[in-house]
PDB file of N, CA and C in Angstrom:
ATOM      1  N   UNK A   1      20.881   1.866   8.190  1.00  0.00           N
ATOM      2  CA  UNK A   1      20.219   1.669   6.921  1.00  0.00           C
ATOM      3  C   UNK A   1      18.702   1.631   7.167  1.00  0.00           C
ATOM      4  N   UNK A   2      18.339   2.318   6.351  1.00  0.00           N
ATOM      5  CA  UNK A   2      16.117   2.431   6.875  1.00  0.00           C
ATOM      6  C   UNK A   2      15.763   0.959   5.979  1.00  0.00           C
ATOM      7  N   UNK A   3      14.745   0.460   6.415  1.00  0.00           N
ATOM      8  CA  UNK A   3      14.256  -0.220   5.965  1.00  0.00           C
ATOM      9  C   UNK A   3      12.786   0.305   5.439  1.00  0.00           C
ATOM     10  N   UNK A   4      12.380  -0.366   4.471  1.00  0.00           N
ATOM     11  CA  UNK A   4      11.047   0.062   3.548  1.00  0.00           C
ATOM     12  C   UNK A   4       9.681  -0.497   4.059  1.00  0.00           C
ATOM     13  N   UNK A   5       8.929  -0.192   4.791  1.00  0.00           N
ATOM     14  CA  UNK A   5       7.666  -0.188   4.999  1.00  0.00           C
ATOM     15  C   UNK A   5       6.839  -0.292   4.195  1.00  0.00           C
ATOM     16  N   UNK A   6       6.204  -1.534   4.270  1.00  0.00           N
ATOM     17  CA  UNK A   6       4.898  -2.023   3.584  1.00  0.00           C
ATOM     18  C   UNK A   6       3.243  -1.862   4.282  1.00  0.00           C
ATOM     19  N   UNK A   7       3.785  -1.069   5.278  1.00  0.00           N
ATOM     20  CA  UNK A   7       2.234  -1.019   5.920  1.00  0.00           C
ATOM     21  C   UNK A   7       1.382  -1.640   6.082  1.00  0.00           C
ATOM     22  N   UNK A   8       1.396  -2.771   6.897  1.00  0.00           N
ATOM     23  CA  UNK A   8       0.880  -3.959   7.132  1.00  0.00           C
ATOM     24  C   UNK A   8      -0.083  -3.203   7.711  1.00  0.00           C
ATOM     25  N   UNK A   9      -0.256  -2.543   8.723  1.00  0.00           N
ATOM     26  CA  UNK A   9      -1.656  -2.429   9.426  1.00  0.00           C
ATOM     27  C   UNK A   9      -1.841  -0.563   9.175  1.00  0.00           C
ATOM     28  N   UNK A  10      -2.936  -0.119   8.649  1.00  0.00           N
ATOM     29  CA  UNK A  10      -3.258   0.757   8.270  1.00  0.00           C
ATOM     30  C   UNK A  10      -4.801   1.281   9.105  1.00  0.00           C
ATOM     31  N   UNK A  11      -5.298   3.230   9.486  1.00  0.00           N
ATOM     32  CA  UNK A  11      -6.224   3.181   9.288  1.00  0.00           C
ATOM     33  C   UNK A  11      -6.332   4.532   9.266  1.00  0.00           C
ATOM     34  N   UNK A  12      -7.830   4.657   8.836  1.00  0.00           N
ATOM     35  CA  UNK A  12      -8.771   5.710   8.061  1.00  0.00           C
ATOM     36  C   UNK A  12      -8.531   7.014   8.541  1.00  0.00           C
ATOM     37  N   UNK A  13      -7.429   8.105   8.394  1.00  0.00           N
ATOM     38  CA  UNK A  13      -8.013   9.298   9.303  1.00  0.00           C
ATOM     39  C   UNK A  13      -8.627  10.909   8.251  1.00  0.00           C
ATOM     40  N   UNK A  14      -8.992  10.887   7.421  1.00  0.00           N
ATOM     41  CA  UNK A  14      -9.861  11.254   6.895  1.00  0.00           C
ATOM     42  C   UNK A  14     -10.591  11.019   5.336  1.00  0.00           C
ATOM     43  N   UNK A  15     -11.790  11.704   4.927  1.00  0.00           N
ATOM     44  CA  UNK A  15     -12.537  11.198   4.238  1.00  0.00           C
ATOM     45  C   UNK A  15     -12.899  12.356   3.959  1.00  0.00           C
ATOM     46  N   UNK A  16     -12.881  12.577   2.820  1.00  0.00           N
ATOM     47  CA  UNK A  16     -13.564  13.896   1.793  1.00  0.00           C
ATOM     48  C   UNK A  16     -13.974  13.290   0.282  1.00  0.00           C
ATOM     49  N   UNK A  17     -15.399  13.377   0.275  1.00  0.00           N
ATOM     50  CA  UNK A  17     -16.206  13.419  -0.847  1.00  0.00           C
ATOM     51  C   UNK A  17     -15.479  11.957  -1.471  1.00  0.00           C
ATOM     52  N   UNK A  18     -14.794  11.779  -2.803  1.00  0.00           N
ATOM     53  CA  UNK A  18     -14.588  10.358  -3.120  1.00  0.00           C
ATOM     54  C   UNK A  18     -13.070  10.236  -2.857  1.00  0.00           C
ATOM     55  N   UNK A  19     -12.696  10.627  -1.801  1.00  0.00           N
ATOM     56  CA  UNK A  19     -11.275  10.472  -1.291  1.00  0.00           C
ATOM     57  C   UNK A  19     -10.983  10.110   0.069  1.00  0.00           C
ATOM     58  N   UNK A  20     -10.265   9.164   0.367  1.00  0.00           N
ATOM     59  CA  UNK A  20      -9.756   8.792   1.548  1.00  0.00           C
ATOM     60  C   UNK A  20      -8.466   8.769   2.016  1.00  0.00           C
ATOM     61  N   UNK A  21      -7.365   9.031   2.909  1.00  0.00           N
ATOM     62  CA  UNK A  21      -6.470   9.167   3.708  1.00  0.00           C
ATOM     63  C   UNK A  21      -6.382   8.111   4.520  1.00  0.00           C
ATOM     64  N   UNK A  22      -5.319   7.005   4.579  1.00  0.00           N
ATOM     65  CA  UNK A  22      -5.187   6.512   5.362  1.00  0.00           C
ATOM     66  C   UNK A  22      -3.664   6.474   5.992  1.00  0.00           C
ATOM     67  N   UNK A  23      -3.576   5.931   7.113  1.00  0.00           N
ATOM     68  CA  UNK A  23      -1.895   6.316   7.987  1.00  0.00           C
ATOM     69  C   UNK A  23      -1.715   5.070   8.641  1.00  0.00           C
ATOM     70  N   UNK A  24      -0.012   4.855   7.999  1.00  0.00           N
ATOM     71  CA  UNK A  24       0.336   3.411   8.403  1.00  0.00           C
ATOM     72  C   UNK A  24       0.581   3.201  10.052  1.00  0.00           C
ATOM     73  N   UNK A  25       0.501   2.308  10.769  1.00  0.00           N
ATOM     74  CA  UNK A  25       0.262   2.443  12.044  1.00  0.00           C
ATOM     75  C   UNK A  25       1.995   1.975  12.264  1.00  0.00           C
ATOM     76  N   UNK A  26       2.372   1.645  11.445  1.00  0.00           N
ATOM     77  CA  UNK A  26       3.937   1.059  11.797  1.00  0.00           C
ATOM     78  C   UNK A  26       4.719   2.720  11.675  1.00  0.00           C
ATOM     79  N   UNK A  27       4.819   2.993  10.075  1.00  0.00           N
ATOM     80  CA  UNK A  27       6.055   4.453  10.527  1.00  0.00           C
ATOM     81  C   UNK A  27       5.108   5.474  10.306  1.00  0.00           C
ATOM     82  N   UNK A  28       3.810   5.759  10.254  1.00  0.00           N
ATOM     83  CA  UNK A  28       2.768   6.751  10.397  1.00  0.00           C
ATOM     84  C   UNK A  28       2.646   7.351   8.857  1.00  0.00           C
ATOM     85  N   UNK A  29       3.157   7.049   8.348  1.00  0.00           N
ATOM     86  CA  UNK A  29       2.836   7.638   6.776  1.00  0.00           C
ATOM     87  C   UNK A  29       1.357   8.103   6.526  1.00  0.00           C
ATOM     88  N   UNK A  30       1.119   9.252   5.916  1.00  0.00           N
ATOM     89  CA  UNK A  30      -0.049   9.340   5.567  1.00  0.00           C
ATOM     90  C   UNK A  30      -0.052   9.138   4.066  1.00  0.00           C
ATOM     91  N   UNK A  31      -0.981   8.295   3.220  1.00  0.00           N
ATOM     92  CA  UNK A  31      -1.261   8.448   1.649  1.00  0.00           C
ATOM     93  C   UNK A  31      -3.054   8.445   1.235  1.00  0.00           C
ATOM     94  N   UNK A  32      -2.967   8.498   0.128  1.00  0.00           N
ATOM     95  CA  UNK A  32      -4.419   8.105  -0.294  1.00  0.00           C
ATOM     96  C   UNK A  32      -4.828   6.563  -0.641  1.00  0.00           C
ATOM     97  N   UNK A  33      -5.913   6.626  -0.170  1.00  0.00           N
ATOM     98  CA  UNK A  33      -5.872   4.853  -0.373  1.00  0.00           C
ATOM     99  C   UNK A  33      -6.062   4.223  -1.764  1.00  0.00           C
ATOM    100  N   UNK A  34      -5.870   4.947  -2.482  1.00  0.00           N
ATOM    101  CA  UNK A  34      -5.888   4.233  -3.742  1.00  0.00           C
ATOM    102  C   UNK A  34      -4.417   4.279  -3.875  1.00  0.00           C
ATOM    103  N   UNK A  35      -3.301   5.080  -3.423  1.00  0.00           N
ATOM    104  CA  UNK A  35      -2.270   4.941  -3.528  1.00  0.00           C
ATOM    105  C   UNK A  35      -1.959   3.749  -2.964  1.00  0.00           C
ATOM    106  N   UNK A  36      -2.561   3.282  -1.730  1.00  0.00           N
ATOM    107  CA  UNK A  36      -2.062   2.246  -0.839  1.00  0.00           C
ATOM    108  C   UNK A  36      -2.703   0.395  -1.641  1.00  0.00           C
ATOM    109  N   UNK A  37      -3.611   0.805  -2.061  1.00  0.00           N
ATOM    110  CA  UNK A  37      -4.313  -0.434  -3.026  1.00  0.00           C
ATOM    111  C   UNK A  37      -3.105  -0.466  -4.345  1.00  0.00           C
ATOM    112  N   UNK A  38      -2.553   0.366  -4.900  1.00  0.00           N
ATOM    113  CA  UNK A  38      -1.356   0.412  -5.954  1.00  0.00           C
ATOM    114  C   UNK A  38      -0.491  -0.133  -6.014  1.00  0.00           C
ATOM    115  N   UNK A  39      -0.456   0.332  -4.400  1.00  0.00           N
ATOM    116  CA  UNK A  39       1.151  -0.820  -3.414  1.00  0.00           C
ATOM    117  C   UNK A  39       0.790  -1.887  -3.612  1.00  0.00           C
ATOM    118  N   UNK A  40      -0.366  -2.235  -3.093  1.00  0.00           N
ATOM    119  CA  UNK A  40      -0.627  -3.509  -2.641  1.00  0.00           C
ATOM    120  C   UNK A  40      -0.481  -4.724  -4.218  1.00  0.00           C
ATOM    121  N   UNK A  41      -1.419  -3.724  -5.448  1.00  0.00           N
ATOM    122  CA  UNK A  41      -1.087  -4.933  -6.724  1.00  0.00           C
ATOM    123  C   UNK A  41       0.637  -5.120  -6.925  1.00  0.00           C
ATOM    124  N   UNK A  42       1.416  -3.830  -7.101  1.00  0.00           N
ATOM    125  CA  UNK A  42       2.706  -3.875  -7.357  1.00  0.00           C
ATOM    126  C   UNK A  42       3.503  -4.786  -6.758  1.00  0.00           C
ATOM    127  N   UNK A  43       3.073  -5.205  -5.285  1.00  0.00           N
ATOM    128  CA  UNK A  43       3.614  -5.637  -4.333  1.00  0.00           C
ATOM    129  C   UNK A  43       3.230  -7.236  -4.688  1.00  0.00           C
ATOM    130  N   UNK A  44       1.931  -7.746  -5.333  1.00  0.00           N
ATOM    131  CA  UNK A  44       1.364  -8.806  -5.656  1.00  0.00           C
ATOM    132  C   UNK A  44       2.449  -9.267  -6.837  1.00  0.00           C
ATOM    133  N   UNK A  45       2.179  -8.109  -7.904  1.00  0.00           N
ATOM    134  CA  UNK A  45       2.695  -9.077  -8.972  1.00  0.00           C
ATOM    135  C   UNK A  45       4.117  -9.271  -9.138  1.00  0.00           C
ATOM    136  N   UNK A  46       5.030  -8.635  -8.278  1.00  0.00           N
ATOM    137  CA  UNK A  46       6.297  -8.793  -7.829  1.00  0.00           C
ATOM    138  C   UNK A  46       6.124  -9.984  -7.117  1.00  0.00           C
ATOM    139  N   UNK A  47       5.747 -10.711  -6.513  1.00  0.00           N
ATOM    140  CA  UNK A  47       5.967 -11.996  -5.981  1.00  0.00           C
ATOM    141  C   UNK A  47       5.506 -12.972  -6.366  1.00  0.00           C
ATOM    142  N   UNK A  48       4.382 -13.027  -7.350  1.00  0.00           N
ATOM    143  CA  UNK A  48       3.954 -14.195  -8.264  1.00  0.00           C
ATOM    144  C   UNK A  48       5.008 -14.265  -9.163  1.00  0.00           C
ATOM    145  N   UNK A  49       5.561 -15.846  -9.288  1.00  0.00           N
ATOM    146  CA  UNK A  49       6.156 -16.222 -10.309  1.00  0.00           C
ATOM    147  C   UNK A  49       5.858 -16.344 -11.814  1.00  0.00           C
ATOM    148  N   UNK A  50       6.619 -16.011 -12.664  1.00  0.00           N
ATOM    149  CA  UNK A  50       6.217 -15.998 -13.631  1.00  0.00           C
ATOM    150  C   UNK A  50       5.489 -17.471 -14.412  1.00  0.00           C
ATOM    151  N   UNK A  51       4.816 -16.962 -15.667  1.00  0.00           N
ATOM    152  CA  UNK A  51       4.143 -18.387 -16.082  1.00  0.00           C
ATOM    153  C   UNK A  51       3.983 -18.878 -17.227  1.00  0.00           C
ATOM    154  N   UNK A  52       5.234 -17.862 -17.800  1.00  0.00           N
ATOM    155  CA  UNK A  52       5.538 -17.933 -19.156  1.00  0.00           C
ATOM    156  C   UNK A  52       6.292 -19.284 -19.842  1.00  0.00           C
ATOM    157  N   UNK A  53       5.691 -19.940 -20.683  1.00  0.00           N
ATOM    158  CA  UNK A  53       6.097 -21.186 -21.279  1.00  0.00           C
ATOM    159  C   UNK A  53       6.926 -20.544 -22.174  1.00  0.00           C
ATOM    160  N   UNK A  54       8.096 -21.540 -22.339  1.00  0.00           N
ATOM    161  CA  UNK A  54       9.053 -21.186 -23.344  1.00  0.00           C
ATOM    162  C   UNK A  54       9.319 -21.676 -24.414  1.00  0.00           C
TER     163      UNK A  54
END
């Protein structure tokens, strides 16, 4: 069974004009780093509990 990679440690391998590439150092993925900042809120507000009064 694969398990899902969160890319804890990431870095830079290229840079064009207002775009960046970065590659996860765990299973090597390459994305754009705004893709990887996307993860990162999705990944936030999935683990904050909710705070809704009822």
């Amino acid at each position: 069974m694969a398990t899902i990679c969160k890319h804890p440690k990431v870095r830079i391998v290229s840079r064009h004009e207002d775009c960046e590439f970065v590659e996860c150092l765990e299973c090597g993925d390459v994305f754009d780093s705004e893709e990887f900042r996307d993860m990162e809120i999705e990944e936030n507000a999935e683990s904050e509990p909710s705070t809704e009064d009822a």
